[in-house]
C-alpha atoms as a PDB file:
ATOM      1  CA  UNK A   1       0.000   0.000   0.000  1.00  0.00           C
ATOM      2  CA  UNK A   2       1.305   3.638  -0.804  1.00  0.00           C
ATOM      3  CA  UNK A   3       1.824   5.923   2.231  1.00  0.00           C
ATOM      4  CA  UNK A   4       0.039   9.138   1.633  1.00  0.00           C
ATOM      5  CA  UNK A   5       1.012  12.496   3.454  1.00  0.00           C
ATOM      6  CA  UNK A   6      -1.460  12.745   6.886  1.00  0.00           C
ATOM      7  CA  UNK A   7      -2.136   9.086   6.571  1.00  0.00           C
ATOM      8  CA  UNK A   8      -1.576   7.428  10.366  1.00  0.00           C
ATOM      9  CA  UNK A   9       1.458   4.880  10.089  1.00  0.00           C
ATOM     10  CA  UNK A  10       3.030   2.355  12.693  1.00  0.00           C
ATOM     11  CA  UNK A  11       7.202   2.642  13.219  1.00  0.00           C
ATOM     12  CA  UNK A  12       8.668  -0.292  12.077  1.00  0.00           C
ATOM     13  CA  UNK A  13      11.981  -0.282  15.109  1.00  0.00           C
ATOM     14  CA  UNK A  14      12.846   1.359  18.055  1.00  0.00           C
ATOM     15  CA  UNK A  15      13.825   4.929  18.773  1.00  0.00           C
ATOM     16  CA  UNK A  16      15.245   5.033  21.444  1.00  0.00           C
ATOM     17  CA  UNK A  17      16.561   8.882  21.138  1.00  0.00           C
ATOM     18  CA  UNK A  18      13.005   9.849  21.120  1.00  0.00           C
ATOM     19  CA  UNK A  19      11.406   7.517  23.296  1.00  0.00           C
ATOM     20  CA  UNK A  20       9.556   5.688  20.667  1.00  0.00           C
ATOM     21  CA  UNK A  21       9.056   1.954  20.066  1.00  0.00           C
ATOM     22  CA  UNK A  22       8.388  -0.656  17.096  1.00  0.00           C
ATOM     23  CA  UNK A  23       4.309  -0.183  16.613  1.00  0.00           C
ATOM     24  CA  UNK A  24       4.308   3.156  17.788  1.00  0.00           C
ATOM     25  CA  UNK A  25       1.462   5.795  15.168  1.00  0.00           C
ATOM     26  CA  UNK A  26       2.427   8.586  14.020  1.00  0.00           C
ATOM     27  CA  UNK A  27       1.290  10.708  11.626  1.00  0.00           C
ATOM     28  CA  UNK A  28       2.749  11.159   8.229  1.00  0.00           C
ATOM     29  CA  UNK A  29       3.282  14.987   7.129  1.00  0.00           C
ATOM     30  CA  UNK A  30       5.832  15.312   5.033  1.00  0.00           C
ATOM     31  CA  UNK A  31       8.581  13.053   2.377  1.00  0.00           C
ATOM     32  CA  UNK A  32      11.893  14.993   1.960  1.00  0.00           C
ATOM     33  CA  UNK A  33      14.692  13.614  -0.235  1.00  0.00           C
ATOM     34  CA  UNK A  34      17.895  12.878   1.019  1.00  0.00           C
ATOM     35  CA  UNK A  35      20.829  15.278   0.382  1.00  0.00           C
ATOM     36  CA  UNK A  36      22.995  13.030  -1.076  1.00  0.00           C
ATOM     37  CA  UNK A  37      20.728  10.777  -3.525  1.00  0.00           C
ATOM     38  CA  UNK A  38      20.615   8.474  -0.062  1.00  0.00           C
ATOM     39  CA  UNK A  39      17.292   6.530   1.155  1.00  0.00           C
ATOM     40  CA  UNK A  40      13.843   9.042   0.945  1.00  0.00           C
ATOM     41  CA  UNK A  41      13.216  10.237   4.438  1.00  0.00           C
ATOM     42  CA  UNK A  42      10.201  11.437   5.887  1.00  0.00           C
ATOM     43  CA  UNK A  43       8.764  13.993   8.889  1.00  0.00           C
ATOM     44  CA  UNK A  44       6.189  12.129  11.336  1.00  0.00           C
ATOM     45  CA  UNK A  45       3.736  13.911  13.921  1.00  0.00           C
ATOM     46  CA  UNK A  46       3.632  11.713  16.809  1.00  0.00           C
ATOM     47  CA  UNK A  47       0.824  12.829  19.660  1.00  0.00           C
ATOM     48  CA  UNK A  48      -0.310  10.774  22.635  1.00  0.00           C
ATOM     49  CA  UNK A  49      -3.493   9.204  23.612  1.00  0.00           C
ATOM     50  CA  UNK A  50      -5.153  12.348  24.427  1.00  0.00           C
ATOM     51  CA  UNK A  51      -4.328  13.761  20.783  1.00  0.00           C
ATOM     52  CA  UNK A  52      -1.604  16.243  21.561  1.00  0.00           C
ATOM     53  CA  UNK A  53       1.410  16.702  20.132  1.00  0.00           C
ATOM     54  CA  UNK A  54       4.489  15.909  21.857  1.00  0.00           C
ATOM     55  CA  UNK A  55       7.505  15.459  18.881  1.00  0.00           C
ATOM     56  CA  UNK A  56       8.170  15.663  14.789  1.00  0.00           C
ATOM     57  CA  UNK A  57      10.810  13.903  14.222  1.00  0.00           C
ATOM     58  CA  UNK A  58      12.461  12.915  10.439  1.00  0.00           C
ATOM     59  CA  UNK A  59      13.732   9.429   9.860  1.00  0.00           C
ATOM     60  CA  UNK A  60      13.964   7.295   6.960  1.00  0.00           C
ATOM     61  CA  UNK A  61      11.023   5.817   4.889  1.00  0.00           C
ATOM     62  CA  UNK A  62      11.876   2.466   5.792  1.00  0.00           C
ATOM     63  CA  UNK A  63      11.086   3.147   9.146  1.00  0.00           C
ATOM     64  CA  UNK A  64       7.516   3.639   8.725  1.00  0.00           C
ATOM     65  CA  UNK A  65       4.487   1.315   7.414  1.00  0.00           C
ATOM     66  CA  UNK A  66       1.208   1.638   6.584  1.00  0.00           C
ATOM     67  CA  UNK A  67      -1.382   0.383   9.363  1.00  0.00           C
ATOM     68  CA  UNK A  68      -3.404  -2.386   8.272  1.00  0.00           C
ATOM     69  CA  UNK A  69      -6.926  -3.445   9.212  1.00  0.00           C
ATOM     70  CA  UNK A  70      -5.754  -6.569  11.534  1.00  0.00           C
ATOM     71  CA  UNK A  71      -3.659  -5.084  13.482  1.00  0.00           C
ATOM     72  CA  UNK A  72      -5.466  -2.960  16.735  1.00  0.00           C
ATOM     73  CA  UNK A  73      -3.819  -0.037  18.466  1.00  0.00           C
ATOM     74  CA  UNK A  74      -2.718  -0.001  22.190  1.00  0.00           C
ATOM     75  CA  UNK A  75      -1.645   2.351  25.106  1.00  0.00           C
ATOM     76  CA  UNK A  76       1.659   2.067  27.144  1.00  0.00           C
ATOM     77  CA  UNK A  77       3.623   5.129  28.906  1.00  0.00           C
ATOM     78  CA  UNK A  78       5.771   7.327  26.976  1.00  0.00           C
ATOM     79  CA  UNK A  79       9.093   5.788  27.464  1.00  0.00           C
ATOM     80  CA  UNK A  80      11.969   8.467  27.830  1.00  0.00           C
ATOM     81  CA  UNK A  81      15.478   7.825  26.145  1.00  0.00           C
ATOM     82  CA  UNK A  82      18.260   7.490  29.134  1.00  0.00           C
END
């Protein structure tokens, strides 16, 4: 399936540096090209349970996927890096 900009996706590792985990949603907003003809990247929107923002953070493409309709979401606590 084709990620779309503002389309909710699921990370696809660990992030440590940002507190984030495999399975975590964010929200798509923006594909950027790498500076030197490297991997696509793109800028995610990632908000908590309540709906507020807390981070945008840019990482590569192949650390996103598309959510698909058997998997379900979950809550756990924001993790912080240490």
């Amino acid at each position: 399936m084709t990620m779309e900009l503002y389309q909710e996706v699921a990370l696809t590792r660990d992030l440590p540096e940002h507190g984030l985990r495999a399975g975590d949603v964010a929200v798509l907003v923006d594909f950027v090209p790498h500076p030197n003809n490297g991997e696509e990247g793109c800028v995610l929107e990632v908000f908590n349970a309540i709906g507020e923002s807390f981070t945008v953070i840019a990482v590569p493409i192949s650390v996103v996927e598309v959510l698909r309709p058997d998997e379900i979401l979950a809550v756990r606590s924001l993790a912080k890096a240490s």
